[in-house]
Structures are given as C-alpha cells and as structure tokens.
C-alpha atoms as a PDB file:
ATOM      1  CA  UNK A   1     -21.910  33.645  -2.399  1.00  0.00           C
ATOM      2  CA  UNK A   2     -18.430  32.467  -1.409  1.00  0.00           C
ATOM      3  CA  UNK A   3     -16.561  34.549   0.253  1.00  0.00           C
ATOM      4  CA  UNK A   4     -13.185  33.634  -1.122  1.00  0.00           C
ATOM      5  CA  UNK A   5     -14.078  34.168  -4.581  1.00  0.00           C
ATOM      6  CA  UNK A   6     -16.027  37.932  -3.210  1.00  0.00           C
ATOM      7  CA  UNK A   7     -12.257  38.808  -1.733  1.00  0.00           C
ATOM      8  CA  UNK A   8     -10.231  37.693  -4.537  1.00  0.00           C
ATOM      9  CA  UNK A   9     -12.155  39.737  -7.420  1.00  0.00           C
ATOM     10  CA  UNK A  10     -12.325  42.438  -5.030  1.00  0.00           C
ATOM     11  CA  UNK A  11      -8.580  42.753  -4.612  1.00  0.00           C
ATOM     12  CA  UNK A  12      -7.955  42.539  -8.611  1.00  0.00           C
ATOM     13  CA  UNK A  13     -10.500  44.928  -8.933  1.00  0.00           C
ATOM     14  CA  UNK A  14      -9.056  47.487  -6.886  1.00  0.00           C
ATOM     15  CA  UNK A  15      -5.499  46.359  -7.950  1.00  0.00           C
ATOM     16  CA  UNK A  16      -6.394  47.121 -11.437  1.00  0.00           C
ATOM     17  CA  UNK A  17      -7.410  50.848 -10.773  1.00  0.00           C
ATOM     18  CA  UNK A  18      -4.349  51.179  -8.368  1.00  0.00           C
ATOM     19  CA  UNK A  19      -2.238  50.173 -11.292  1.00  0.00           C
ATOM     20  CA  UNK A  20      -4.022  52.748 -13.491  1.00  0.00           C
ATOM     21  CA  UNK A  21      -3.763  55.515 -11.213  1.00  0.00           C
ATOM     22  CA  UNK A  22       0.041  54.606 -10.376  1.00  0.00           C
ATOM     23  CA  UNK A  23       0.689  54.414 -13.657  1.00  0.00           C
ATOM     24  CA  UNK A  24      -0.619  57.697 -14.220  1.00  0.00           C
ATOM     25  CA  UNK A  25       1.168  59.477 -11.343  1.00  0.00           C
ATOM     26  CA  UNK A  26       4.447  57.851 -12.375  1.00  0.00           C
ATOM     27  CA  UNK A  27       4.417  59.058 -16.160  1.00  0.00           C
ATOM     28  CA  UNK A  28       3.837  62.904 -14.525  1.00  0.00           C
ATOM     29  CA  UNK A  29      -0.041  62.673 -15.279  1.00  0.00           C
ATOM     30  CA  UNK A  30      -1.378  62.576 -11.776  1.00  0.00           C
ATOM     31  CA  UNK A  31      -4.033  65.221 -11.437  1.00  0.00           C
ATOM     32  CA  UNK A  32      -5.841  66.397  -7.976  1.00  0.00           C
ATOM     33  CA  UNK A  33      -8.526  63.636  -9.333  1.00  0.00           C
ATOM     34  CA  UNK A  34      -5.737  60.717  -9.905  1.00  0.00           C
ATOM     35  CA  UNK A  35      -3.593  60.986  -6.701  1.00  0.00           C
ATOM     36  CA  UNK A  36      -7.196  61.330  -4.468  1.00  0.00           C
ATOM     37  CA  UNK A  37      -8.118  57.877  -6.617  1.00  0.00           C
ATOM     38  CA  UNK A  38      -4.789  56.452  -6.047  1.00  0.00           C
ATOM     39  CA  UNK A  39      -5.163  56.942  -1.992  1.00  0.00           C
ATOM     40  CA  UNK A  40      -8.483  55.739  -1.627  1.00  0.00           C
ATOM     41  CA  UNK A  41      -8.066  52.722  -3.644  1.00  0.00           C
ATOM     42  CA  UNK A  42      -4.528  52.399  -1.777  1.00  0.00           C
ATOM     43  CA  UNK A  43      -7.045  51.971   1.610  1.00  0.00           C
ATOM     44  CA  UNK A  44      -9.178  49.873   0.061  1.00  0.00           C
ATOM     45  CA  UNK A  45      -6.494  47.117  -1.007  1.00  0.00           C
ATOM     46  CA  UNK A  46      -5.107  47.224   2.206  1.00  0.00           C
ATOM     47  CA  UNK A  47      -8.622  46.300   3.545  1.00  0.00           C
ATOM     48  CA  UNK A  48      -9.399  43.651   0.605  1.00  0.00           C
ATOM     49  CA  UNK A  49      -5.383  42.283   1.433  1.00  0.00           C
ATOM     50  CA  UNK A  50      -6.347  41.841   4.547  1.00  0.00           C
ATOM     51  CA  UNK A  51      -9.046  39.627   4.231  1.00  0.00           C
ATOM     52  CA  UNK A  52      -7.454  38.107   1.482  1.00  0.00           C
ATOM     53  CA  UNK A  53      -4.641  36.938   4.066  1.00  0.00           C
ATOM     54  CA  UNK A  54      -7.232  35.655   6.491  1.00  0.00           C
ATOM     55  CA  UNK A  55      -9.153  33.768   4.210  1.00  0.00           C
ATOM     56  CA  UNK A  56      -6.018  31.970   2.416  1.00  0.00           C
ATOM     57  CA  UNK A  57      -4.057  32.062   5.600  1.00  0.00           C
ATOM     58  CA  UNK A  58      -3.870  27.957   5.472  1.00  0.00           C
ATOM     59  CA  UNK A  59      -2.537  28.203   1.861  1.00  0.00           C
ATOM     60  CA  UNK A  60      -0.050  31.094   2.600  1.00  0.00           C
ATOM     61  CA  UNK A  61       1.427  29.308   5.486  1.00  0.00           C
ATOM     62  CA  UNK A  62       2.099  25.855   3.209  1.00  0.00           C
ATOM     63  CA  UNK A  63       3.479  28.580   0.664  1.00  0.00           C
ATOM     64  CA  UNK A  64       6.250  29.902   3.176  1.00  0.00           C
ATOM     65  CA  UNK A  65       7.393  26.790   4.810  1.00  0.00           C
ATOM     66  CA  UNK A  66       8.225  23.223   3.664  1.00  0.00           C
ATOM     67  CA  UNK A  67       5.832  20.954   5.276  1.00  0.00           C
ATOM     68  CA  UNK A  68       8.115  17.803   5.371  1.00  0.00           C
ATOM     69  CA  UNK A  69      11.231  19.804   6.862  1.00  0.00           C
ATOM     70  CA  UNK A  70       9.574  22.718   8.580  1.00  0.00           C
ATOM     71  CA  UNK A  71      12.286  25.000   6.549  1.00  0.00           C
ATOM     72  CA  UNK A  72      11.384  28.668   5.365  1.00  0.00           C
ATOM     73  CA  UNK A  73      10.668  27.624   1.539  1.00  0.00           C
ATOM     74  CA  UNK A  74      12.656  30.068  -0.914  1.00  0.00           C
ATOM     75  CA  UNK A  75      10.223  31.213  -2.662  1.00  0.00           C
ATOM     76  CA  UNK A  76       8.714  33.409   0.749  1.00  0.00           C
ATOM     77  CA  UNK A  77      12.736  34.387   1.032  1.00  0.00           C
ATOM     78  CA  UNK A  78      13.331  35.600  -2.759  1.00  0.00           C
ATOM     79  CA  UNK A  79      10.267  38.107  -2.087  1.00  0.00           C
ATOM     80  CA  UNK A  80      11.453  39.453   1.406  1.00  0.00           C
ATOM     81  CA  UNK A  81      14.811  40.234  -0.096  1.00  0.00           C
ATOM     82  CA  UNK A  82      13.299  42.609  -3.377  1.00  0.00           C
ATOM     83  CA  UNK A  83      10.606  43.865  -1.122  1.00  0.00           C
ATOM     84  CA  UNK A  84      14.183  44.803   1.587  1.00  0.00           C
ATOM     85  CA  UNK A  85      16.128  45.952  -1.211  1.00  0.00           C
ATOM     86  CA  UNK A  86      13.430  48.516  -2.623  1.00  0.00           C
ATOM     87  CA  UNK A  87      12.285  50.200   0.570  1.00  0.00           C
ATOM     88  CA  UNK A  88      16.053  50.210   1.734  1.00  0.00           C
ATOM     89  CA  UNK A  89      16.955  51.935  -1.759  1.00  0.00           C
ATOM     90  CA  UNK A  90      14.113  54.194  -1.975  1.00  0.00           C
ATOM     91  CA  UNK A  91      14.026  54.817   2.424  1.00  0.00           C
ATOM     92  CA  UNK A  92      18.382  55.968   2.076  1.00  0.00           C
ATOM     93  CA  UNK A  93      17.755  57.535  -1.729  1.00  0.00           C
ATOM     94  CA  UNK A  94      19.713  55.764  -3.160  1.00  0.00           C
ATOM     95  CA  UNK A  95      20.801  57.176  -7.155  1.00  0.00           C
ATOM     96  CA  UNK A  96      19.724  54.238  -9.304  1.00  0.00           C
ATOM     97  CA  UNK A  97      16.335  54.348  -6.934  1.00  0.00           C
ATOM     98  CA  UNK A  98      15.426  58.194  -7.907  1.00  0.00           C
ATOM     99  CA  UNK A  99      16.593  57.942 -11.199  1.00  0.00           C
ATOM    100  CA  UNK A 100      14.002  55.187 -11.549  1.00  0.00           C
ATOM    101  CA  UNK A 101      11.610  57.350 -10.222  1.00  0.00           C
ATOM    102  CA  UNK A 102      11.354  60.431 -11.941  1.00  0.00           C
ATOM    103  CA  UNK A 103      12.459  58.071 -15.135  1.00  0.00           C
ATOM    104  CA  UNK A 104       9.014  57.995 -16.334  1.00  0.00           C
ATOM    105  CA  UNK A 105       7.868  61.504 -15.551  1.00  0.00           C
ATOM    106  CA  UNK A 106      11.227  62.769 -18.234  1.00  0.00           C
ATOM    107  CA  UNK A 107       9.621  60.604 -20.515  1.00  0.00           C
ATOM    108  CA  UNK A 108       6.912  63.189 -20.966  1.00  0.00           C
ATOM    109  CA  UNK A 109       8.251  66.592 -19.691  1.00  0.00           C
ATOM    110  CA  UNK A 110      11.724  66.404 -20.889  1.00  0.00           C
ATOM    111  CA  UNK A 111      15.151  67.684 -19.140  1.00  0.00           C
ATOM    112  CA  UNK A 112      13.811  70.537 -16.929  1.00  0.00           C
ATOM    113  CA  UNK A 113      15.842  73.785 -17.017  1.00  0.00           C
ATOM    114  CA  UNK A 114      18.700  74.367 -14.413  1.00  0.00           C
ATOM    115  CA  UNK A 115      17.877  76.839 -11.731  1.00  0.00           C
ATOM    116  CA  UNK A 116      14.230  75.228 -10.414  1.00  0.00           C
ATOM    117  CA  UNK A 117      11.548  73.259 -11.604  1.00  0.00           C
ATOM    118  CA  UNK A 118       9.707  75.006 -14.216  1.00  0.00           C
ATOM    119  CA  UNK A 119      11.431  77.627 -16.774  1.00  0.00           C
ATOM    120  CA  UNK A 120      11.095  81.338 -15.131  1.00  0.00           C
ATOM    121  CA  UNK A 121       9.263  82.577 -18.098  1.00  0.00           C
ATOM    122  CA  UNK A 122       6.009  80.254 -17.425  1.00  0.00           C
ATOM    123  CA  UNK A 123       6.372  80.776 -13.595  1.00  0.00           C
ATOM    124  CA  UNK A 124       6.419  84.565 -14.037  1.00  0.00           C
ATOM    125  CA  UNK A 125       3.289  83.896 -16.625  1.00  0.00           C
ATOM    126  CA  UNK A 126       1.304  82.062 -14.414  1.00  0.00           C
ATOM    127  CA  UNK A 127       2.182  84.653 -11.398  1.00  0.00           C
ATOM    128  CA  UNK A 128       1.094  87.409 -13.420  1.00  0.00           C
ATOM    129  CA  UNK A 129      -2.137  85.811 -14.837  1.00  0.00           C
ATOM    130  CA  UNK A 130      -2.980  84.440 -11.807  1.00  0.00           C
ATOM    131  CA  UNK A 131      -2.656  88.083  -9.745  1.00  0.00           C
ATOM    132  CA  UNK A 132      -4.540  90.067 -12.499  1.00  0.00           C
ATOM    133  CA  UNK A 133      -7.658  87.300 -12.358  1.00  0.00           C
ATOM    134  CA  UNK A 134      -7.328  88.059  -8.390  1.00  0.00           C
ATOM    135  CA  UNK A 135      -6.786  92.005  -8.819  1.00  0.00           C
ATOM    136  CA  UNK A 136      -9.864  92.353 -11.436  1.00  0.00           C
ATOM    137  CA  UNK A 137     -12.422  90.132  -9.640  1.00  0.00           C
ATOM    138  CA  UNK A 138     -11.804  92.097  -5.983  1.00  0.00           C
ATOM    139  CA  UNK A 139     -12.344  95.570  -7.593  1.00  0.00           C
ATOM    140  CA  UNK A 140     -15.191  94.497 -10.177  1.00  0.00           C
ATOM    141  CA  UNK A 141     -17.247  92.553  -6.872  1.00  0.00           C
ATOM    142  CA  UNK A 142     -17.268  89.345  -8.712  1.00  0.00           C
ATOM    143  CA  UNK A 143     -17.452  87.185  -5.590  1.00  0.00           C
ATOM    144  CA  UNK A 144     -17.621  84.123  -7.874  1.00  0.00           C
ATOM    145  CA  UNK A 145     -14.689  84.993  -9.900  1.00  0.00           C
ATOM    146  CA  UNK A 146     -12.659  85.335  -6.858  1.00  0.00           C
ATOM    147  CA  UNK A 147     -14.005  82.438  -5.371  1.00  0.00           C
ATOM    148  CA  UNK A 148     -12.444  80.675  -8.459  1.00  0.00           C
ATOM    149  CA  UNK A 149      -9.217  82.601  -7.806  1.00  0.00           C
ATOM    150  CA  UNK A 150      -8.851  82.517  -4.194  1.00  0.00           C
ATOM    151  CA  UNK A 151     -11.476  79.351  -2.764  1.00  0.00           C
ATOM    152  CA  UNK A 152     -13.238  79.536   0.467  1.00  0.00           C
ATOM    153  CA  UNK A 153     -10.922  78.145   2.313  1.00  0.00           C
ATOM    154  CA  UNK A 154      -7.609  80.005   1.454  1.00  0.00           C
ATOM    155  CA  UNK A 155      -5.861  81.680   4.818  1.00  0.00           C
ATOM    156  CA  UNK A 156      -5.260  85.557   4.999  1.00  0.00           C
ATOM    157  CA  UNK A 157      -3.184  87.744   7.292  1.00  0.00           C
ATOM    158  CA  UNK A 158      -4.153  91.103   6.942  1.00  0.00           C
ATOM    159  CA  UNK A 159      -1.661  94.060   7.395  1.00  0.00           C
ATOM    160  CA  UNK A 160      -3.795  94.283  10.756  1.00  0.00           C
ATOM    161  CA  UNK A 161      -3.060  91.187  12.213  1.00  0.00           C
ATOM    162  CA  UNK A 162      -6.361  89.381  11.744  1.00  0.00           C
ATOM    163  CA  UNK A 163      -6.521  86.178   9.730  1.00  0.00           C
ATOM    164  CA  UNK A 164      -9.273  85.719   7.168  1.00  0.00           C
ATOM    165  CA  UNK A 165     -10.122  83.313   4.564  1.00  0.00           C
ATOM    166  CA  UNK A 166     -11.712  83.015   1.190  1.00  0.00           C
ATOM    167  CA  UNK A 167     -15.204  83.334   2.768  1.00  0.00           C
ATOM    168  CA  UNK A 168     -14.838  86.683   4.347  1.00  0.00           C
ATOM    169  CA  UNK A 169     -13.032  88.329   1.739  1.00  0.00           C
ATOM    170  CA  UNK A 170     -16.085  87.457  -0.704  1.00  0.00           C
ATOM    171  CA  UNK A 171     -18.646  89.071   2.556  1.00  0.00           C
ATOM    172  CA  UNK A 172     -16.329  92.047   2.817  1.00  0.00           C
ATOM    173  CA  UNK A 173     -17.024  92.321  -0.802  1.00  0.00           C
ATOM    174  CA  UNK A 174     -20.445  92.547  -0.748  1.00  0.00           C
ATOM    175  CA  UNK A 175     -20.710  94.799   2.558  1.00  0.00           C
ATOM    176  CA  UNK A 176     -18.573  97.811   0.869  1.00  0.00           C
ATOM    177  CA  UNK A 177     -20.150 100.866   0.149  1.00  0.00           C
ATOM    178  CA  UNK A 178     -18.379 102.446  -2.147  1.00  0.00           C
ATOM    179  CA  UNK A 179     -16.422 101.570  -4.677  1.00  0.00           C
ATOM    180  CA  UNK A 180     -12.597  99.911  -4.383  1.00  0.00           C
ATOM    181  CA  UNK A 181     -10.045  99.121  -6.751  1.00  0.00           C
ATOM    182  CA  UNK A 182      -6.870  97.092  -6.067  1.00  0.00           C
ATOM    183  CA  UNK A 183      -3.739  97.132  -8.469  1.00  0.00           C
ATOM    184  CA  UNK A 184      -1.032  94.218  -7.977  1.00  0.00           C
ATOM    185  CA  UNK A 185       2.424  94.150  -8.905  1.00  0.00           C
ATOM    186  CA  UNK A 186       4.475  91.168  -8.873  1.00  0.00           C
ATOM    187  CA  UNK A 187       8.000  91.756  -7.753  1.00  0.00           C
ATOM    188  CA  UNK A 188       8.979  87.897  -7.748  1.00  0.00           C
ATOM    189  CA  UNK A 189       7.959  84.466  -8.189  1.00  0.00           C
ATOM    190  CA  UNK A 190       9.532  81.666  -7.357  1.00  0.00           C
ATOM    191  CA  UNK A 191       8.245  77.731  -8.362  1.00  0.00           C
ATOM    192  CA  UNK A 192       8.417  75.480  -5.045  1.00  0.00           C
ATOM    193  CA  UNK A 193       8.079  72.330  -7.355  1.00  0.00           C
ATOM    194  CA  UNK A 194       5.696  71.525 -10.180  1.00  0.00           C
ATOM    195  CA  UNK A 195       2.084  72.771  -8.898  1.00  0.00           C
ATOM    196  CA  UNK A 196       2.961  75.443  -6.087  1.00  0.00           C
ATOM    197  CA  UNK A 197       4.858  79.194  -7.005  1.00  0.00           C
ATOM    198  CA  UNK A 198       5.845  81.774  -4.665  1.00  0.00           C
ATOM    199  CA  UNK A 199       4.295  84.912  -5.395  1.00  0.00           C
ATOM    200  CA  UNK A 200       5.804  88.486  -3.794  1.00  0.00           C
ATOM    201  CA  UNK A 201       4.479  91.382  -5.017  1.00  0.00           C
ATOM    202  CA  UNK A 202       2.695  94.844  -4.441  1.00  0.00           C
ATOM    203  CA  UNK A 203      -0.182  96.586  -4.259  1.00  0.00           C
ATOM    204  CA  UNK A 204      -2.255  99.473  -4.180  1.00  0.00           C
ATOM    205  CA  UNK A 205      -5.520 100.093  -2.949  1.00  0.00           C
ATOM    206  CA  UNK A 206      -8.026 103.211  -3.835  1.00  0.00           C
ATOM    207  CA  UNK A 207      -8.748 103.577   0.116  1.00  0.00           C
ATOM    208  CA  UNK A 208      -5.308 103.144   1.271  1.00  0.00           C
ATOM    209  CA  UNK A 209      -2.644 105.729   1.426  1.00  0.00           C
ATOM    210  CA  UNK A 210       0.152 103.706   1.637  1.00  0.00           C
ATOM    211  CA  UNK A 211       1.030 100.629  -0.661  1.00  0.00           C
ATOM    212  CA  UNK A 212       0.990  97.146   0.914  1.00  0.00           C
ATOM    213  CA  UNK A 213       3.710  94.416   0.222  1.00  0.00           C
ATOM    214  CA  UNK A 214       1.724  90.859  -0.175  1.00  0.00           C
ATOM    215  CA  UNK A 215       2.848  86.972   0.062  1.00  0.00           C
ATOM    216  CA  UNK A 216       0.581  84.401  -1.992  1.00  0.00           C
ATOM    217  CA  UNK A 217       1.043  80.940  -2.066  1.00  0.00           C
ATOM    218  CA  UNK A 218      -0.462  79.661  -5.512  1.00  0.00           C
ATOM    219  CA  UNK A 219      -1.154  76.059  -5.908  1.00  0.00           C
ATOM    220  CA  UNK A 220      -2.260  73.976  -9.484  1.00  0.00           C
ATOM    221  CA  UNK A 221      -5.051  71.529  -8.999  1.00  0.00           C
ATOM    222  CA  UNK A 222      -6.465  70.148 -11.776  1.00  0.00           C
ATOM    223  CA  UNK A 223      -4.749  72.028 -14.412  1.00  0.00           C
ATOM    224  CA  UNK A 224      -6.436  75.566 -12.391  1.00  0.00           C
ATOM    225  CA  UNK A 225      -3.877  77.953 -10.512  1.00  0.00           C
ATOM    226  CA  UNK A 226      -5.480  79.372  -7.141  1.00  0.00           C
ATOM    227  CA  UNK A 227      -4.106  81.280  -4.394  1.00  0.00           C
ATOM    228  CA  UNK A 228      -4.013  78.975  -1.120  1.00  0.00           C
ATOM    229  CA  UNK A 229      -2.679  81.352   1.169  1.00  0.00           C
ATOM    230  CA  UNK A 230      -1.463  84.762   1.323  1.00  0.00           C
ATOM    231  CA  UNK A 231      -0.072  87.632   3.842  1.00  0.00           C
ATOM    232  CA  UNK A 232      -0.242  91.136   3.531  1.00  0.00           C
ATOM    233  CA  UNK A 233       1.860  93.865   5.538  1.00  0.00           C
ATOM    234  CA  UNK A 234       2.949  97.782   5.389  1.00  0.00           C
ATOM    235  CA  UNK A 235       6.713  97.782   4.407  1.00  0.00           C
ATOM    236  CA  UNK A 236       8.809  99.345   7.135  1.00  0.00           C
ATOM    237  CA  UNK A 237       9.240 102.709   6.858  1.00  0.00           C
ATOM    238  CA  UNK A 238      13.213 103.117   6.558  1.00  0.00           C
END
C-alpha cells in the first residue's frame, strides 16, 4: 500500500464531506448533526493535511520557489495574498465579508423581520408550547416526557439556592408523595438568535403559597426545543 496515494484519497475524502457539511451550514441548513460532522471532519483534514504536507514536502517546496533563481515563485504569492485578504476581511468584519456570509442563508429564510431574529409571533409560539410540554409532564410524573423537555443535563437554581439538573428533577418526581401540579405563565420571550429564546415567566405550584418568577433558557437542536437552563426565585415582596 503506498502511502502517498492512502493520504491523498484520504484528504479528498474528508474534503468532500467538509464541503457537504459547509455547504449545508452556509445555505442555513446546519442541524446539531451537520455542524458536529462539519467539526470532526474539520480535525480530521487537518490531520490528513498534515501528512499530506510531509509526504509531498519535496514537491511543495519546488512549487514555492524557482529552482534556477531561488525566487519565491508567484504562484505560492497569489495564494498568500486571497488567503490575507479573507481572514483580514472576515477577522475586522468587513461589509462585503458578512454580506457574503449570511448571503446564502437569505437565500432560504428570506429578509428577517426588524426588531430580532425570528418574528415575535413564532418566538412567543414556541415559548408557550415549549412551557406547557414542561408544565404538563412535571404535574402528570412523566419523567420521560420531561426528560424530552428539559434533558439530564439542563442546570437549575432553585428559589432555595441549590442548583439541580435534569436528573434530579426527574428523582424528585418519582420520590413525591402526593400529588403536585405546576401552572406556567409566560410573561416574555425574547429570541437570542436563531435556535436559543429567552423565556420569563410565572408560576404556580399546588404546595406553594406564594407564586415563583422563573428564567429558562430554551435551545433548538435538531429541529426539538428544550430547556437548557433555568432559575427560579420568590419576587420581592414590595
């Protein structure tokens, strides 16, 4: 097996699905799945590059200097200078540079309404859909429905002071005695960018006197909206 000819199929292989993946991300299609793709493959380029370099190192040399002269050869300089003129346009944000970049994503969402990412209507939607699922699966004891809601791993500050996660709040579930039913109201929500919303809202609980005001971070991935972290608290008395 020659190892040149291993290297070089490797790195259009892995080039290939790069492209894909890029592709994807750039036209606004980049799902949890892609951009996790796109990384990993991004490592394993740099890896196949790399012994790509060493193995053609004789050939890249010839390629960048004039053997005759000694002289940097032109074609090595007319590559330095679009590679210097990208990352300085893209580095200093330059207009043409993020116009080109969120070019192809307008291709397939359209002009986004003034006043945030998304239009309010589908942010308060999603808010509201997303606090019900949350509000129905707590007071039913559907651990897995909240786990689908709010995953294992979400953080949670308690009006207490004590931080939980995902985990406990499914145990705490399953340890009550009696029964306990949760109402949410959401007061606001705001859209961070394209997958995460803001959520600040209400609620009432069956074994609390007093209403708590809650914080909960909601975050899309792939095409699901879950609650990533979240704060709870006793308003202030005035």
């Amino acid at each position: 097996m020659k190892s040149k000819n291993l290297v070089s199929l490797s790195v259009a292989a892995v080039f290939f699905v790069l492209a894909i993946t890029g592709l994807l991300i750039y036209f606004g299609q980049g799902t949890h799945v892609v951009e996790h793709t796109h990384a990993w493959f991004g490592v394993l380029f740099v890896a196949a590059a790399v012994f790509h370099i060493v193995n053609n190192w004789a050939s890249i040399v010839g390629y960048t200097k004039n053997r005759r002269t000694g002289s940097i050869q032109k074609e090595f300089v007319i590559p330095v200078i679009i590679a210097a003129v990208f990352a300085l346009g893209i580095g200093f944000d330059l207009p043409v540079f993020g116009k080109l970049a969120n070019f192809g994503k307008g291709l397939f969402r359209g002009e986004r309404p003034r006043g945030g990412p998304m239009a309010q209507t589908k942010v308060d939607s999603i808010a509201n859909a997303v606090e019900t699922a949350y509000a129905m699966a707590y007071t039913k004891g559907d651990t897995g429905a909240l786990a689908a809601v709010m995953p294992v791993k979400t953080a949670l500050l308690t009006e207490a002071g004590t931080i939980l996660n995902g985990s406990d709040m499914q145990k705490n579930i399953l340890k009550r005695e009696k029964p306990e039913v949760i109402k949410t109201k959401v007061d606001r929500a705001e859209a961070l960018d394209d997958h995460m919303i803001l959520v600040y809202g209400t609620a009432t609980n069956s074994t609390a006197t007093t209403p708590s005001v809650y914080t909960h971070l909601l975050k899309e991935q792939d095409k699901k909206w879950q609650i990533i972290a979240a704060q709870r608290a006793y308003p202030a008395v005035q």
